[in-house]
Protein backbone atom coordinates (compact mmCIF):
# COMPACT_ATOMS: atom_id res chain seq x y z
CA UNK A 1 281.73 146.36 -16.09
CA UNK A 2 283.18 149.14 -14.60
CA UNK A 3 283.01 150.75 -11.06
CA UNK A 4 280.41 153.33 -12.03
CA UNK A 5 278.33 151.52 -14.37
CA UNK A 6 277.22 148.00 -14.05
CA UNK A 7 276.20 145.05 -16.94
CA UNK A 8 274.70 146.81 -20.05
CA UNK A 9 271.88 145.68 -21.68
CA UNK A 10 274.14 143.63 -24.28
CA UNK A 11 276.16 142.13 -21.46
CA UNK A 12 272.97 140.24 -19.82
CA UNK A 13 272.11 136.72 -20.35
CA UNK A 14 268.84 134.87 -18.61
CA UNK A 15 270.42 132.43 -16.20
CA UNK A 16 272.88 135.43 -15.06
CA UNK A 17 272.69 135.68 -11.19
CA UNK A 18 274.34 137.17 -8.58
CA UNK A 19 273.91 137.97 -4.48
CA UNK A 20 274.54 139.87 -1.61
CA UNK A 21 274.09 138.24 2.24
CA UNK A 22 274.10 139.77 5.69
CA UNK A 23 273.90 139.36 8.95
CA UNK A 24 271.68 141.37 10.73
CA UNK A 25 272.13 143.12 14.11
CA UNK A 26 270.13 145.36 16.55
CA UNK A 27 271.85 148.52 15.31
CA UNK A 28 270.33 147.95 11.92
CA UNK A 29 266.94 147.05 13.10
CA UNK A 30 267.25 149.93 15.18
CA UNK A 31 268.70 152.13 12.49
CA UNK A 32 266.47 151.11 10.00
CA UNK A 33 262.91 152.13 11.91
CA UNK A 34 264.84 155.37 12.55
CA UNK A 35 265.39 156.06 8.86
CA UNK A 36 262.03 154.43 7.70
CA UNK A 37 259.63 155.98 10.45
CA UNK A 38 258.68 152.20 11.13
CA UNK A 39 258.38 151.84 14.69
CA UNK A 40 256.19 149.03 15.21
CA UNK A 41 256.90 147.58 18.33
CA UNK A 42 257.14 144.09 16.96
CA UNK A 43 260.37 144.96 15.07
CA UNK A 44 262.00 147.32 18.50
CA UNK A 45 260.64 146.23 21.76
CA UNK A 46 261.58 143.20 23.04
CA UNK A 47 258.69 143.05 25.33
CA UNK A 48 256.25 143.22 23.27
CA UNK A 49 257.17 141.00 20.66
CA UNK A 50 257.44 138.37 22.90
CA UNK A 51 253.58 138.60 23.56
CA UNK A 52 253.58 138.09 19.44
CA UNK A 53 253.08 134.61 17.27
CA UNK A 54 257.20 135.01 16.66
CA UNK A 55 258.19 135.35 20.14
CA UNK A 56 261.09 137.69 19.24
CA UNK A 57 261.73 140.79 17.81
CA UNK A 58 261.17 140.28 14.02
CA UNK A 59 263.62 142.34 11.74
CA UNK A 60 261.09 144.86 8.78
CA UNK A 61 260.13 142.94 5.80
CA UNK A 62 261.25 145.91 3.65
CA UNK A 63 265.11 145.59 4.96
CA UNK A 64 264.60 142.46 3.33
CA UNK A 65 263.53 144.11 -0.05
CA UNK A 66 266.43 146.84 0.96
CA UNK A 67 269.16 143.95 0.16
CA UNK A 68 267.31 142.90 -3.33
CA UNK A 69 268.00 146.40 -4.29
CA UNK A 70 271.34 146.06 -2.47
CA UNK A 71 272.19 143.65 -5.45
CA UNK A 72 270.17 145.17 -8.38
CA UNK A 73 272.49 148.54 -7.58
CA UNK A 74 275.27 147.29 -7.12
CA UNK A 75 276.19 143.93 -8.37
CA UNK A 76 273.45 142.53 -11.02
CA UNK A 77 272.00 144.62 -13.01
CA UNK A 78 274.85 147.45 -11.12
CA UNK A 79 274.82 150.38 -10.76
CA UNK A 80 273.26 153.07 -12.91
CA UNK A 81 270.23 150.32 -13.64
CA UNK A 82 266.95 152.57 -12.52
CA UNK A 83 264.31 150.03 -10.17
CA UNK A 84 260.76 150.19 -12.33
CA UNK A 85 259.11 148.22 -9.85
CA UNK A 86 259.14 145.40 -7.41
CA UNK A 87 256.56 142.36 -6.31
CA UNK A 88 257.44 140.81 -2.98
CA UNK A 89 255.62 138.05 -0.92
CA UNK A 90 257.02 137.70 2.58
CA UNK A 91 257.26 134.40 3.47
CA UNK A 92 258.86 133.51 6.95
CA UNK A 93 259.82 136.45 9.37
CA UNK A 94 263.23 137.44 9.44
CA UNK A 95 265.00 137.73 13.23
CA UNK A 96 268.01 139.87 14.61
CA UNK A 97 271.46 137.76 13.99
CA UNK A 98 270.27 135.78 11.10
CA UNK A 99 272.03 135.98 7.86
CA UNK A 100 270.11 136.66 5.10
CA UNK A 101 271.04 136.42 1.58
CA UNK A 102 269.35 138.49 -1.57
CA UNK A 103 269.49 136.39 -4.85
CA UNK A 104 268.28 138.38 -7.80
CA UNK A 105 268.32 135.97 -11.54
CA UNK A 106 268.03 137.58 -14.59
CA UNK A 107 264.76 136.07 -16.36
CA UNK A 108 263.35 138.30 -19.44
CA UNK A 109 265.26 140.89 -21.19
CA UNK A 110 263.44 143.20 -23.24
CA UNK A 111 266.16 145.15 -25.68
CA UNK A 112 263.45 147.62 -27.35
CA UNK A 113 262.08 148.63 -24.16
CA UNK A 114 265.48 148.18 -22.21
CA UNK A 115 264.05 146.80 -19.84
CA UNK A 116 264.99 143.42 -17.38
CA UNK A 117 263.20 141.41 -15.30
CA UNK A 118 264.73 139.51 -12.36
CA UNK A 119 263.40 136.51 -10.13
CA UNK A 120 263.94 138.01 -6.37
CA UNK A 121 264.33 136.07 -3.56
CA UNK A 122 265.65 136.15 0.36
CA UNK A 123 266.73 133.32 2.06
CA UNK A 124 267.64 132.34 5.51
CA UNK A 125 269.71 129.63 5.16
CA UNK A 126 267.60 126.88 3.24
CA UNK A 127 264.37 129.10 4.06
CA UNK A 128 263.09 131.43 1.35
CA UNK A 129 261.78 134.21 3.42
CA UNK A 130 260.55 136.73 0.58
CA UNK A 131 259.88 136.10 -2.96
CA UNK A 132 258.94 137.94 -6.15
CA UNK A 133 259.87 140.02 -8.73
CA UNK A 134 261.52 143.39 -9.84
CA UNK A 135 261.87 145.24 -13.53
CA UNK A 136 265.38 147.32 -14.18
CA UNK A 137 265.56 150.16 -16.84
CA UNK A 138 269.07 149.02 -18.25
CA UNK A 139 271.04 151.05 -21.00
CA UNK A 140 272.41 149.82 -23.94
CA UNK A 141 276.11 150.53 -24.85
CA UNK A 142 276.69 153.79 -26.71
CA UNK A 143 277.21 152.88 -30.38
């Protein structure tokens, strides 16, 4: 695997996993309903999301989905693997300063189609906080 190309199709196993965790801050909430156009006040204003069922501002769901496809482009399948699509079920909400860690695990691979599909899953410590799963477009090695 090389810098600018991740796993080919041929170097892919089911069982093959790999992750990416961090630890989220205000900046990145902020940043992130910047970028996204989400500004629902549950995820910036402290006020009101204390009036909420969480108590505290909640970090987006989708930054969560943002690390999946942290991994999937960079790590496992890598980069120059095109996203086909993604199911997600949000779990448990997310908060500002926890840590939380994107698993993807390779589970079918599809060599006529080129195509893989990977279990996804966020967790916050021992919590699973989003769950699902996405399909890669993955080349095959040049012959």
């Amino acid at each position: 695997m090389s810098n600018l190309h991740g796993y080919y199709l041929e170097d892919l196993e089911v069982g093959m996993n790999d992750s990416f965790a961090k630890t989220i801050t205000d900046a990145d909430v902020c940043l992130f309903a910047g970028i996204s156009g989400d500004t629902n006040p549950v995820h910036i204003n402290d006020e009101y999301a204390k009036t909420t069922m969480f108590g505290k501002r909640i970090v987006h769901g989708m930054f969560s989905a943002a690390l999946i496809s942290t991994v999937a482009g960079t790590k496992l399948p890598g980069p120059g693997a095109i996203y086909i699509d993604q199911q997600i079920k949000f779990k448990a909400p997310v908060f500002i300063g926890d840590t939380a860690k994107a698993i993807l695990t390779v589970e079918e691979i599809d060599t006529r189609r080129k195509r893989v599909k990977c279990k996804t899953e966020v967790h916050v410590g021992d919590t699973v906080v989003a769950t699902g799963s996405a399909t890669f477009m993955v080349d095959k090695r040049e012959a």
